[in-house]
PDB file of N, CA and C in Angstrom:
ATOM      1  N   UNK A   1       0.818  -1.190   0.000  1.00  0.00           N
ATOM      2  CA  UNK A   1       0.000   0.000   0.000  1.00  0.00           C
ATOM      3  C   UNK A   1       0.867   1.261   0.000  1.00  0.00           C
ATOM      4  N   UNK A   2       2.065   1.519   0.600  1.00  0.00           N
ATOM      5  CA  UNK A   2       2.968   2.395   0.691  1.00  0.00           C
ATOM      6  C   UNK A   2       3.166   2.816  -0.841  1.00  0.00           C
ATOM      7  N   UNK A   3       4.077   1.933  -1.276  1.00  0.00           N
ATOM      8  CA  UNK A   3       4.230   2.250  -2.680  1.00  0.00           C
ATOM      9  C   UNK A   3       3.817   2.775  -3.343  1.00  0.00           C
ATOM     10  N   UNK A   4       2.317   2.176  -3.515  1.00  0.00           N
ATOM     11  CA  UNK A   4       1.314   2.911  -4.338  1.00  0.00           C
ATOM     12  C   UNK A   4       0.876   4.385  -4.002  1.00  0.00           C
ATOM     13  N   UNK A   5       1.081   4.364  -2.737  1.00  0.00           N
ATOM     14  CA  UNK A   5       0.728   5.801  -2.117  1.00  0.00           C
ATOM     15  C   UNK A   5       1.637   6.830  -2.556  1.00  0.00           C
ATOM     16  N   UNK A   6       2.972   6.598  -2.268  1.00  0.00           N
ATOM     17  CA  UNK A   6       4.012   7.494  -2.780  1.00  0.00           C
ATOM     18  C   UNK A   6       4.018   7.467  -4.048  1.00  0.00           C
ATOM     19  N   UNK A   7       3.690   6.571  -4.570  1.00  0.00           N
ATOM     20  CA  UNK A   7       3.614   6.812  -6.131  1.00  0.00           C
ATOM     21  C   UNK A   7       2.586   8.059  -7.035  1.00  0.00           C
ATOM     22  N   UNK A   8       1.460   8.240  -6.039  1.00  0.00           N
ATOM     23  CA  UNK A   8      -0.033   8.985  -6.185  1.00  0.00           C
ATOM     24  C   UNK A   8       0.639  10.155  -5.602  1.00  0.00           C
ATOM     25  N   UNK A   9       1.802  10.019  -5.281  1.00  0.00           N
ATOM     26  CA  UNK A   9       2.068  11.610  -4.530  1.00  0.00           C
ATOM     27  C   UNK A   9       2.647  12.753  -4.977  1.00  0.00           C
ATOM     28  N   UNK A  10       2.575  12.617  -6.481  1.00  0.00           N
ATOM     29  CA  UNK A  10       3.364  13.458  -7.525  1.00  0.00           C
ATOM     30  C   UNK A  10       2.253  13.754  -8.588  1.00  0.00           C
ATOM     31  N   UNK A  11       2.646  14.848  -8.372  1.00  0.00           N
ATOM     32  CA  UNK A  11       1.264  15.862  -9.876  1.00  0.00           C
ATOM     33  C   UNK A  11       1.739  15.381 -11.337  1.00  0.00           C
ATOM     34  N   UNK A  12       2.713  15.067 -11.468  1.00  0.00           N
ATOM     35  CA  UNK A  12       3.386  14.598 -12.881  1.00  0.00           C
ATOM     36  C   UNK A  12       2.762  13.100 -12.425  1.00  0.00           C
ATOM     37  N   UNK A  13       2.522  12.319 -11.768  1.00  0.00           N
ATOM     38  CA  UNK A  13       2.098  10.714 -11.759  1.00  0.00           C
ATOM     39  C   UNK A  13       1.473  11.002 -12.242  1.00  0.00           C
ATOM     40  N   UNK A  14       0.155  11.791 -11.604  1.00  0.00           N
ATOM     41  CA  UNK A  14      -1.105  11.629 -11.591  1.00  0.00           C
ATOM     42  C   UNK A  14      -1.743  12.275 -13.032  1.00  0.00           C
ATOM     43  N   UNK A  15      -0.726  13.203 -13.695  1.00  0.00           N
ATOM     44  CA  UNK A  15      -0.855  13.972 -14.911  1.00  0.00           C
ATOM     45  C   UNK A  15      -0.566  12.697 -16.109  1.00  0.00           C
ATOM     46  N   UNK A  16       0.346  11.866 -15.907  1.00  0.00           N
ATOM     47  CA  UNK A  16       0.351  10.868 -16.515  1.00  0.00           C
ATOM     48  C   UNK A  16      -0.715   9.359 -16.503  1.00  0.00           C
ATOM     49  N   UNK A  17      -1.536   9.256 -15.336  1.00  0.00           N
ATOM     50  CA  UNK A  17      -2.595   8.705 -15.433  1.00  0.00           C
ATOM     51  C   UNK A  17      -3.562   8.724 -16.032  1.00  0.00           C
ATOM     52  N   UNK A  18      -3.574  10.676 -16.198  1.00  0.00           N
ATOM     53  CA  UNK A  18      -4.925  10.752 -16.766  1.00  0.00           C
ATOM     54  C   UNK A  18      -4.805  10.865 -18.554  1.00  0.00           C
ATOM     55  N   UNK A  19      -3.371  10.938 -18.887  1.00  0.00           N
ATOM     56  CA  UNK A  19      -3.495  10.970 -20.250  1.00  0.00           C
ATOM     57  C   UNK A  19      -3.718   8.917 -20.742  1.00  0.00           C
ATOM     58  N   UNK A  20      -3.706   8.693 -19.969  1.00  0.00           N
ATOM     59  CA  UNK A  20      -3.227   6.894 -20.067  1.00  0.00           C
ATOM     60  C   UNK A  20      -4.248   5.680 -19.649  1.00  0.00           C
ATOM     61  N   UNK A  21      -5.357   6.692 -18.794  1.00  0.00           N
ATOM     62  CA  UNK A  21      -6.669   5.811 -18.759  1.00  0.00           C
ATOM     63  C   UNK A  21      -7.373   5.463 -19.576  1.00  0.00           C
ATOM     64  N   UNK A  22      -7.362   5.369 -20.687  1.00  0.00           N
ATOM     65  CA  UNK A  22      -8.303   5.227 -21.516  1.00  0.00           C
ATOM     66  C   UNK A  22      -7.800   4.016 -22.673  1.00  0.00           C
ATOM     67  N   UNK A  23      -6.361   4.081 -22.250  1.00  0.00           N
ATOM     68  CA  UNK A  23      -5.795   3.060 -23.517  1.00  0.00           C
ATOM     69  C   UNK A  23      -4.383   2.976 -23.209  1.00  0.00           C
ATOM     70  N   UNK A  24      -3.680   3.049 -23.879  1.00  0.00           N
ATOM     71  CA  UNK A  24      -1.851   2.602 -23.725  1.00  0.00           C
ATOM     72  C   UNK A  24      -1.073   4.207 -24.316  1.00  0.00           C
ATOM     73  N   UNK A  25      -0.460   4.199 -24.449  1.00  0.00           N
ATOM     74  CA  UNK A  25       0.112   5.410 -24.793  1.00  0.00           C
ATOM     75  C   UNK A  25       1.711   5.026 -25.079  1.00  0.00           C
ATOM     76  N   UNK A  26       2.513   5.813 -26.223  1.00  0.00           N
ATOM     77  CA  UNK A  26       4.194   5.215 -25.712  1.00  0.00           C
ATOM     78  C   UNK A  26       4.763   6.459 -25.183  1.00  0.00           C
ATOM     79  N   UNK A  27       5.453   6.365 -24.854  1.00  0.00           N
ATOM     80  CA  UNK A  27       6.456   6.892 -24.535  1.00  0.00           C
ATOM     81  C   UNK A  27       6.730   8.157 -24.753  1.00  0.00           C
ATOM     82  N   UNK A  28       6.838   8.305 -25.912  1.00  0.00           N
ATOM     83  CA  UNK A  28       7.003   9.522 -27.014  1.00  0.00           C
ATOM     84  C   UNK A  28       5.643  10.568 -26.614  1.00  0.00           C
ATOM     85  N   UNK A  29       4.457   9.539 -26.596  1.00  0.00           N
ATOM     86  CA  UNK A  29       3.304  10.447 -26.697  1.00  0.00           C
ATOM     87  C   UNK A  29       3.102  10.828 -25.213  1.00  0.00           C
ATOM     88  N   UNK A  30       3.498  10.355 -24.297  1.00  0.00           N
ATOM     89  CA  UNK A  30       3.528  10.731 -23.169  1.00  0.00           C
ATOM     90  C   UNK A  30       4.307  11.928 -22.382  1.00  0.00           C
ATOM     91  N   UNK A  31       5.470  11.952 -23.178  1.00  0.00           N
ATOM     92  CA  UNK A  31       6.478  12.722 -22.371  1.00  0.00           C
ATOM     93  C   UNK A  31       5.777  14.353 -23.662  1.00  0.00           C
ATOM     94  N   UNK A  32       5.379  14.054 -24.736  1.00  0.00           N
ATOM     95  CA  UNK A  32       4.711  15.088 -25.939  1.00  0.00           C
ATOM     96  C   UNK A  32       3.391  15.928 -25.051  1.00  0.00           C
ATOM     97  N   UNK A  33       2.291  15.081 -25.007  1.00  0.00           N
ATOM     98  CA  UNK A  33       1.622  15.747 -24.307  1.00  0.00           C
ATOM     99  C   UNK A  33       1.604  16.820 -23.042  1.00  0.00           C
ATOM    100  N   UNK A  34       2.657  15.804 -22.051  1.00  0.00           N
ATOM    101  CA  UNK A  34       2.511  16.384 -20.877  1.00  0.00           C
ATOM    102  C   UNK A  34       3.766  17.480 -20.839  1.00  0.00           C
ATOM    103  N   UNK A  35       4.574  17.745 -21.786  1.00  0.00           N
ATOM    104  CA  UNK A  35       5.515  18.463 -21.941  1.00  0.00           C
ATOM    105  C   UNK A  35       6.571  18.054 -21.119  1.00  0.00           C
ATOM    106  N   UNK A  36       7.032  16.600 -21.156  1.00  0.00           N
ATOM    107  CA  UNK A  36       8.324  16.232 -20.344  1.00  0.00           C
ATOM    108  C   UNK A  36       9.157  15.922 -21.230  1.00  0.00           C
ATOM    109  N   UNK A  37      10.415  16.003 -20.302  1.00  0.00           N
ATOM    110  CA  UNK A  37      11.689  15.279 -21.111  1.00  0.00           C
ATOM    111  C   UNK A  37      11.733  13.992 -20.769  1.00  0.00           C
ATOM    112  N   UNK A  38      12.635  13.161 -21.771  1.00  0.00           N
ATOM    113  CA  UNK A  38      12.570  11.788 -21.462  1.00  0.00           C
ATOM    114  C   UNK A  38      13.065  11.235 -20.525  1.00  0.00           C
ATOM    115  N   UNK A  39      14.032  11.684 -19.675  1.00  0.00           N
ATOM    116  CA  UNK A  39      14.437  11.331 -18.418  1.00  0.00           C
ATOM    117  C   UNK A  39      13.419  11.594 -17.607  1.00  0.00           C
ATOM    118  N   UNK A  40      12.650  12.741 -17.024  1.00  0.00           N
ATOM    119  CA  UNK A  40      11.654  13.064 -16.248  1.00  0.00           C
ATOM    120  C   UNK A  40      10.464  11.748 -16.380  1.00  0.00           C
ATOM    121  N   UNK A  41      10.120  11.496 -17.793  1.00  0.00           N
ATOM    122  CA  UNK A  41       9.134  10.836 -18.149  1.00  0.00           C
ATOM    123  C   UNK A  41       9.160   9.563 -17.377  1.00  0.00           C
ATOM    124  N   UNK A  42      10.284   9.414 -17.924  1.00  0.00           N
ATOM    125  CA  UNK A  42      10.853   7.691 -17.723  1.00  0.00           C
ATOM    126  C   UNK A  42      11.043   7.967 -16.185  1.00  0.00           C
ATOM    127  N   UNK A  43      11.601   8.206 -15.298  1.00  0.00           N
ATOM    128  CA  UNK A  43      11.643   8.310 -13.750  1.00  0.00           C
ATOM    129  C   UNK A  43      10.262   7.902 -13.713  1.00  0.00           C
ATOM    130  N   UNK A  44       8.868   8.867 -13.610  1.00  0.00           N
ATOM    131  CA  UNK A  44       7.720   9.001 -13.267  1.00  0.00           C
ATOM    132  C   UNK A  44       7.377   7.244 -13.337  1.00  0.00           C
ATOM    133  N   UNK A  45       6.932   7.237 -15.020  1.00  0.00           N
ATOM    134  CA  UNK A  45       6.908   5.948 -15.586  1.00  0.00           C
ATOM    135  C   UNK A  45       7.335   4.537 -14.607  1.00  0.00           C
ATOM    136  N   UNK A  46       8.643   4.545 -14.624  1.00  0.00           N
ATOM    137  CA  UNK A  46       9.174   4.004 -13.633  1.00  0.00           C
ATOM    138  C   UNK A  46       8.653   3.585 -11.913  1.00  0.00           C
ATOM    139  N   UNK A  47       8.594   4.540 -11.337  1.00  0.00           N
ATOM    140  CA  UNK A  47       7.734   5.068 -10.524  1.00  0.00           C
ATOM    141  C   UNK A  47       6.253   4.091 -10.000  1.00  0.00           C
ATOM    142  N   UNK A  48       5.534   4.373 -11.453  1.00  0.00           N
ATOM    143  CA  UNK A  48       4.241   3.913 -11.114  1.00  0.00           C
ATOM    144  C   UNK A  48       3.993   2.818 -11.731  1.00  0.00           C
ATOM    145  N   UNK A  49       4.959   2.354 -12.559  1.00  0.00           N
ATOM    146  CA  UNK A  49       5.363   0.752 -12.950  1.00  0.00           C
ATOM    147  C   UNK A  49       5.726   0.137 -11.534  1.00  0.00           C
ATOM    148  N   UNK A  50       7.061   0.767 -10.533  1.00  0.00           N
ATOM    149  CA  UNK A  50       7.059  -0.053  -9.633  1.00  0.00           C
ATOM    150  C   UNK A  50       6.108  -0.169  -8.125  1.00  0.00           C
ATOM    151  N   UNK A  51       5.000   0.385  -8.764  1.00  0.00           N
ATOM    152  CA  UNK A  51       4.592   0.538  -7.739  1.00  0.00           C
ATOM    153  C   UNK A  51       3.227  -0.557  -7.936  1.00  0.00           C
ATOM    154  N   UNK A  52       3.521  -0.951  -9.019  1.00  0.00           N
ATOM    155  CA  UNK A  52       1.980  -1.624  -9.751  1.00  0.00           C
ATOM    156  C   UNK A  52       1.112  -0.852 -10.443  1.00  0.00           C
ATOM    157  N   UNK A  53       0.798   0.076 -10.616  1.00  0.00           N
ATOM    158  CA  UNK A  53      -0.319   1.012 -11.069  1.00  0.00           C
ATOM    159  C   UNK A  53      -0.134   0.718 -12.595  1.00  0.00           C
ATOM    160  N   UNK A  54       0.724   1.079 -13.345  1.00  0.00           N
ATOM    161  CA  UNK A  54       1.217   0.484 -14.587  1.00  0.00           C
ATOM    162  C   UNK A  54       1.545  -0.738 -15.392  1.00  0.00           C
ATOM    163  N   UNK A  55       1.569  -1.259 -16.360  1.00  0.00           N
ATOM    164  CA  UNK A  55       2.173  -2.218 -16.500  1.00  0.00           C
ATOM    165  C   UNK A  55       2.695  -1.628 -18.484  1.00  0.00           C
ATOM    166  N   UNK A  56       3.436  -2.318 -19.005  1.00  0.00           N
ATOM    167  CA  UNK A  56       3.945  -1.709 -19.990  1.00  0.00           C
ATOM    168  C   UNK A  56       4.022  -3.361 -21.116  1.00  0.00           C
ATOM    169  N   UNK A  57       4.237  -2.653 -22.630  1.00  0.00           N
ATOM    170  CA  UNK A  57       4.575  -3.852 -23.297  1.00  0.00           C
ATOM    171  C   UNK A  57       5.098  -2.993 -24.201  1.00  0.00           C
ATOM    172  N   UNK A  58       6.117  -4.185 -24.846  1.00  0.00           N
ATOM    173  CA  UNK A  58       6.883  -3.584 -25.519  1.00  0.00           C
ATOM    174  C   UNK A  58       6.455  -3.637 -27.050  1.00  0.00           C
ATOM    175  N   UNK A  59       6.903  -3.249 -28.369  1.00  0.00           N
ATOM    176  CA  UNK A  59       6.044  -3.179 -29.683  1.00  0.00           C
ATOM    177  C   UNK A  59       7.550  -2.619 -30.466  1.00  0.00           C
ATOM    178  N   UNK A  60       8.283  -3.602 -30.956  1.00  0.00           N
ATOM    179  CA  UNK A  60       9.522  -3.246 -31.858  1.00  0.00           C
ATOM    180  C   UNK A  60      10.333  -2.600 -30.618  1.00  0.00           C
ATOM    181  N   UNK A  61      11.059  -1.365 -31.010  1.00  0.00           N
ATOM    182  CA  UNK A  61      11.779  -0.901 -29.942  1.00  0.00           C
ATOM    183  C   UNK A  61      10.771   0.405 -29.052  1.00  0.00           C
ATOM    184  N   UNK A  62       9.371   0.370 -29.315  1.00  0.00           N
ATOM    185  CA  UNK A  62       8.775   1.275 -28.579  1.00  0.00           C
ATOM    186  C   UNK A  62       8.581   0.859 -26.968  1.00  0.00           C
ATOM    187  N   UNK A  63       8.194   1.493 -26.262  1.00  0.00           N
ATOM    188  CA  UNK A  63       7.164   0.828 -24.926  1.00  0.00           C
ATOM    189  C   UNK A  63       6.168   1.518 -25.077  1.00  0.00           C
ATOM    190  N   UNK A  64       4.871   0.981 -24.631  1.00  0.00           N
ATOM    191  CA  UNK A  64       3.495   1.717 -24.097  1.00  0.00           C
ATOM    192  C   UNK A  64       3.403   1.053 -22.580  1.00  0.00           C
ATOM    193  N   UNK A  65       2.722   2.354 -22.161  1.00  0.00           N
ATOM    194  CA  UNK A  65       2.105   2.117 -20.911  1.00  0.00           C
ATOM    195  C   UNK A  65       0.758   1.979 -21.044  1.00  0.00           C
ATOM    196  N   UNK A  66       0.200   1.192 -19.965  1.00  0.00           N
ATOM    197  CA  UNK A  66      -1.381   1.137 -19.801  1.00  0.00           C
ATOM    198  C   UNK A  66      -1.566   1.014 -18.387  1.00  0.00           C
ATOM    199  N   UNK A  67      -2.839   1.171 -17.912  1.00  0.00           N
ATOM    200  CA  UNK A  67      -3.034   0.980 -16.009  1.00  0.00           C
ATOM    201  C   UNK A  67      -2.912  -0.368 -16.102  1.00  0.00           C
ATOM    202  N   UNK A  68      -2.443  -1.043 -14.983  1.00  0.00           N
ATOM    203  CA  UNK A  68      -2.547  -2.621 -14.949  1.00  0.00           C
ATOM    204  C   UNK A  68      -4.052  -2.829 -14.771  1.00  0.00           C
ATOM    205  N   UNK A  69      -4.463  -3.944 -15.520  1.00  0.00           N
ATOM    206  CA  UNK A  69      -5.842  -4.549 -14.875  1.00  0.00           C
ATOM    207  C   UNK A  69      -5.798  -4.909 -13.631  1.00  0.00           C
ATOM    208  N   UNK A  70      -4.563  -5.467 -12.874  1.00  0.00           N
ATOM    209  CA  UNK A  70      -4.943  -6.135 -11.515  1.00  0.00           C
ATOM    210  C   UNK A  70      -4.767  -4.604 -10.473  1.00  0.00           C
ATOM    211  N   UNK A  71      -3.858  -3.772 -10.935  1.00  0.00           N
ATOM    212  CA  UNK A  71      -4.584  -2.469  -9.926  1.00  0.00           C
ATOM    213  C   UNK A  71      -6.055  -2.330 -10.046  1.00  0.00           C
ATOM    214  N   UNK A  72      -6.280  -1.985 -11.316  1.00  0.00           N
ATOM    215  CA  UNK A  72      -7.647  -1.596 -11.362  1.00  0.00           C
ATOM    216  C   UNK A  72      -8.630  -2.569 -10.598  1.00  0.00           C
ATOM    217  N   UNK A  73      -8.718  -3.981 -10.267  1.00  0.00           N
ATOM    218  CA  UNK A  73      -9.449  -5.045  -9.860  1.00  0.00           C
ATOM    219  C   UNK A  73      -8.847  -4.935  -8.356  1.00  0.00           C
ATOM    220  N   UNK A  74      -7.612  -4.498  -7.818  1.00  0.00           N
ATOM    221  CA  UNK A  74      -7.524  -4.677  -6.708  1.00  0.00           C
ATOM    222  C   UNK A  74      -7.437  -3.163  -5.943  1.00  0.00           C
ATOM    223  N   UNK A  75      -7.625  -2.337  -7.100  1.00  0.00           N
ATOM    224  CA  UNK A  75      -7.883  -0.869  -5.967  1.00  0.00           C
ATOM    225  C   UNK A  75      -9.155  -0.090  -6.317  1.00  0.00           C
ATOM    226  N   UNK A  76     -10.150  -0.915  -6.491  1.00  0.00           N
ATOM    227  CA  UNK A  76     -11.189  -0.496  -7.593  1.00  0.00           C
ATOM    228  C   UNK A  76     -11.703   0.951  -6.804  1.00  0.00           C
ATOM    229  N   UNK A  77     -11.900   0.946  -5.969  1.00  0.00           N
ATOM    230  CA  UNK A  77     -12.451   1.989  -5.051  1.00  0.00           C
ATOM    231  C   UNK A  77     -11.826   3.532  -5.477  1.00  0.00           C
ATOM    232  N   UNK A  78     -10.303   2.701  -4.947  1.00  0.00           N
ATOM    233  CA  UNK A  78      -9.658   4.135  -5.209  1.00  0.00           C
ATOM    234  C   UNK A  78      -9.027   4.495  -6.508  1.00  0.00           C
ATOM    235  N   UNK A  79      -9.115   3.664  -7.927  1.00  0.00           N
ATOM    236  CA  UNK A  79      -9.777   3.414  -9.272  1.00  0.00           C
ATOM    237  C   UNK A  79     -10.216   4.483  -9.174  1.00  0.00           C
ATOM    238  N   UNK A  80     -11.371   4.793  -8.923  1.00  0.00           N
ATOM    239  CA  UNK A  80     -12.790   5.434  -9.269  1.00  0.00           C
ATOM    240  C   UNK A  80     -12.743   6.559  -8.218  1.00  0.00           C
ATOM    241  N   UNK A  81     -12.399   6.961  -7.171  1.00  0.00           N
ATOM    242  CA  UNK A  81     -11.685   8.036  -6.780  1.00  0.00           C
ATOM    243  C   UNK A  81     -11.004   8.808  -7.565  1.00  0.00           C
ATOM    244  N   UNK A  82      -9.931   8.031  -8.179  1.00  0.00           N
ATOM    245  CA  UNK A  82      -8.753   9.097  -9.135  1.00  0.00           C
ATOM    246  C   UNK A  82      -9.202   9.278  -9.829  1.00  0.00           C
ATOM    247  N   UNK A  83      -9.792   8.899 -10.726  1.00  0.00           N
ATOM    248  CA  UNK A  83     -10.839   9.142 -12.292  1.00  0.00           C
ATOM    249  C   UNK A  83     -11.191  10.261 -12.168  1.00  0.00           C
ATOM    250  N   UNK A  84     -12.178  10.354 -10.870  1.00  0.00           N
ATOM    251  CA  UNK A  84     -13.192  11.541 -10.269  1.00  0.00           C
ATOM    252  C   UNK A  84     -12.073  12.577 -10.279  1.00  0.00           C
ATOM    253  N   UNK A  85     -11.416  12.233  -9.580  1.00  0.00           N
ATOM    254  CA  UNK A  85     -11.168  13.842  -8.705  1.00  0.00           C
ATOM    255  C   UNK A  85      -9.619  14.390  -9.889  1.00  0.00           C
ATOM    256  N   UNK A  86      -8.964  13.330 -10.701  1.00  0.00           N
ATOM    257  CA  UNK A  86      -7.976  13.733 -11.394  1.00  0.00           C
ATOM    258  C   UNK A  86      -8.783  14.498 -12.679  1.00  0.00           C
ATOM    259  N   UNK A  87      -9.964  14.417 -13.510  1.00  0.00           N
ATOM    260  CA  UNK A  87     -10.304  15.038 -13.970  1.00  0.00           C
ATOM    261  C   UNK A  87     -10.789  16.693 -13.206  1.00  0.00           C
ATOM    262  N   UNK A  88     -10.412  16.922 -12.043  1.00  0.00           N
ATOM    263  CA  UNK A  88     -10.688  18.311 -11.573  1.00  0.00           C
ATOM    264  C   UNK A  88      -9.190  18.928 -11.481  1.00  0.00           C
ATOM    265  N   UNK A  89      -7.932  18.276 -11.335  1.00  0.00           N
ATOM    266  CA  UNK A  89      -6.910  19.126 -11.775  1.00  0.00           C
ATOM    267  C   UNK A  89      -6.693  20.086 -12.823  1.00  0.00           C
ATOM    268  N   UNK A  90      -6.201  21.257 -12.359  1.00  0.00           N
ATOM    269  CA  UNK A  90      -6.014  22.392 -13.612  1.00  0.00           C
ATOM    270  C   UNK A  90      -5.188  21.927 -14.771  1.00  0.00           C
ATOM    271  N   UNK A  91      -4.396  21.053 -14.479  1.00  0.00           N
ATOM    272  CA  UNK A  91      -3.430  20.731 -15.786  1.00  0.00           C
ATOM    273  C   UNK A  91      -4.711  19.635 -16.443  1.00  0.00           C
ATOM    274  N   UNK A  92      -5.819  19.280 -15.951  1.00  0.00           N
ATOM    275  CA  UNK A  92      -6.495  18.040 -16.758  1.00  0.00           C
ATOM    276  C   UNK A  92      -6.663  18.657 -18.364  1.00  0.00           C
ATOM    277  N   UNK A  93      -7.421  19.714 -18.480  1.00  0.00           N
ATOM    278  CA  UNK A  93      -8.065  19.742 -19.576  1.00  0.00           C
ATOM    279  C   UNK A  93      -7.107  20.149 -20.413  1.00  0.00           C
ATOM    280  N   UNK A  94      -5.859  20.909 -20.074  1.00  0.00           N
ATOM    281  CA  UNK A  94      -4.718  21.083 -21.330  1.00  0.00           C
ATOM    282  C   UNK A  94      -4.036  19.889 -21.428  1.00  0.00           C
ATOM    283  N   UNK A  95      -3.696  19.261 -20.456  1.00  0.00           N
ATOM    284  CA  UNK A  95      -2.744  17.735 -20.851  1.00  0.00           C
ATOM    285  C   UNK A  95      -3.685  17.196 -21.989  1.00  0.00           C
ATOM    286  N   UNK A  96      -5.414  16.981 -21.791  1.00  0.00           N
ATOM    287  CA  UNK A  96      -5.972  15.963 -22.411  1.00  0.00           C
ATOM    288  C   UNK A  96      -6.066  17.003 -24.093  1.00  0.00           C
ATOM    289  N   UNK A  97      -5.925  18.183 -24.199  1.00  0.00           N
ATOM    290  CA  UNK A  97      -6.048  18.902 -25.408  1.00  0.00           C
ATOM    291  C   UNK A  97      -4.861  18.560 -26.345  1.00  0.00           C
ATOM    292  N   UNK A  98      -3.618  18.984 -25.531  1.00  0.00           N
ATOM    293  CA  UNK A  98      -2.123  18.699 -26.186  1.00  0.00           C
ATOM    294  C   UNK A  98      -2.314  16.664 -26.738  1.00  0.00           C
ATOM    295  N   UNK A  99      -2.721  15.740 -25.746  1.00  0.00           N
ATOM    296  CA  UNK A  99      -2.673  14.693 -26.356  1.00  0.00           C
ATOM    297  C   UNK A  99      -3.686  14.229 -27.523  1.00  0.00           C
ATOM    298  N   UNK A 100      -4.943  15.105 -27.693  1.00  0.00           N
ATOM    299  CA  UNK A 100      -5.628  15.407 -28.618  1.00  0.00           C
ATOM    300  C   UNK A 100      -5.303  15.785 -29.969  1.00  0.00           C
ATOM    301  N   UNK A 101      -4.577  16.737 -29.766  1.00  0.00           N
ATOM    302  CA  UNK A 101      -3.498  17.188 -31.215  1.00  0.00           C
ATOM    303  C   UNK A 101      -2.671  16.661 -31.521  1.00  0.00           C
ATOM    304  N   UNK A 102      -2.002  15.818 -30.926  1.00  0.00           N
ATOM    305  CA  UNK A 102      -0.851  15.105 -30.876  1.00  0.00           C
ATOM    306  C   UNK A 102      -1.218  13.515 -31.451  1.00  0.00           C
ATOM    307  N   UNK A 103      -2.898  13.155 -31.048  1.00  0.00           N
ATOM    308  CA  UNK A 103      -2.782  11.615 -32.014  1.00  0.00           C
ATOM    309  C   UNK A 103      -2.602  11.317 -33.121  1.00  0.00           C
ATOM    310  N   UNK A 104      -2.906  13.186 -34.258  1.00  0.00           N
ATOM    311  CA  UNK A 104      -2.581  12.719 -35.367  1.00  0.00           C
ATOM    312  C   UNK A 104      -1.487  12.747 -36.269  1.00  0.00           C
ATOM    313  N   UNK A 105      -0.451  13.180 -34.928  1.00  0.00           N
ATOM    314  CA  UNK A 105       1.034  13.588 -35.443  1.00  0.00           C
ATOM    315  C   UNK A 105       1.649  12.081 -35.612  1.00  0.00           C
ATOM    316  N   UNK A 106       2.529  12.048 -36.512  1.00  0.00           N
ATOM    317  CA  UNK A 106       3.691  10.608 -36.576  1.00  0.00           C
ATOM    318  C   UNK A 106       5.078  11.530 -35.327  1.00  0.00           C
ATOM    319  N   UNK A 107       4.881  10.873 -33.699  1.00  0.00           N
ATOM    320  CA  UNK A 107       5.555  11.536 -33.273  1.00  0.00           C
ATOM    321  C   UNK A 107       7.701  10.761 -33.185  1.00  0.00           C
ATOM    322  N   UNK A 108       6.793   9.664 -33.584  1.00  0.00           N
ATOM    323  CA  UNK A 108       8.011   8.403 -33.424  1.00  0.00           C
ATOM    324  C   UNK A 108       8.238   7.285 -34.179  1.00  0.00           C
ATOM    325  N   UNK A 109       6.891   7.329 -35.218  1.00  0.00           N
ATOM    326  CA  UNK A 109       6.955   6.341 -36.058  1.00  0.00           C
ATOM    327  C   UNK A 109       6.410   5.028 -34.799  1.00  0.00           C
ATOM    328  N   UNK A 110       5.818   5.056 -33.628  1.00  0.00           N
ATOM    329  CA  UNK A 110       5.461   3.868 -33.175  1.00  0.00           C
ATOM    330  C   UNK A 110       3.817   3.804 -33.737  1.00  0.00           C
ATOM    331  N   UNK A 111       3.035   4.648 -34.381  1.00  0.00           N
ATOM    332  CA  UNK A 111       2.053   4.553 -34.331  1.00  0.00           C
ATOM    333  C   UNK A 111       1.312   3.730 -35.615  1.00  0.00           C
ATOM    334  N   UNK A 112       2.336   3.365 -36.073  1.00  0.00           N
ATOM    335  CA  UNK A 112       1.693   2.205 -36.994  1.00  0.00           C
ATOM    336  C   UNK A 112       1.982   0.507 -36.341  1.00  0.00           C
ATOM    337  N   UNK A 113       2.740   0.849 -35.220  1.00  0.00           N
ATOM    338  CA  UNK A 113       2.652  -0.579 -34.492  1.00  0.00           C
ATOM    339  C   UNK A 113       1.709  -1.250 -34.399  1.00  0.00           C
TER     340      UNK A 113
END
């Protein structure tokens, strides 16, 4: 439970959750949207991979992230907590705009994976 907690304890986690609930995302499009560098990205990433919240697969030399199903089945409660209340952060509605404009860019060439 720790883990996961400290993991929820960063505005960049939680900014990266919400671009990533809905489907997988790589890498590229992640650190694009939310305006990170790839070291920053990858720390975060990291982060909430080891904490369980994440789980990742790989696709040629890309990665995507997605929420793990077994968080979602084993924190369902607080699942549906973050959903709620991360769509009321001020960065929500520009993170989700920038990744909006950004699906129809070729940002890395992973998107014909």
């Amino acid at each position: 439970m720790i883990p996961v907690f400290k993991a929820l304890s960063d505005e960049t986690r939680l900014r990266i959750l919400s671009v990533i609930w809905d489907g997988e995302l790589c890498v590229c499009e992640i650190e694009k949207s939310l305006n990170l560098t790839q070291s920053n990205a990858s720390r975060h990433l990291t982060a909430l991979k080891n904490a369980g919240i994440l789980a990742s697969s790989k696709h040629s030399q890309w990665t995507f992230y997605h929420i793990s199903d077994k968080f979602k089945a084993d924190n369902a409660l607080l699942w549906k907590y973050l959903q709620k209340k991360i769509k009321g952060m001020p960065s929500y509605r520009t993170d989700m705009e920038n990744l909006r404009q950004l699906k129809g860019q070729d940002l890395c060439e992973c998107d014909g994976v």
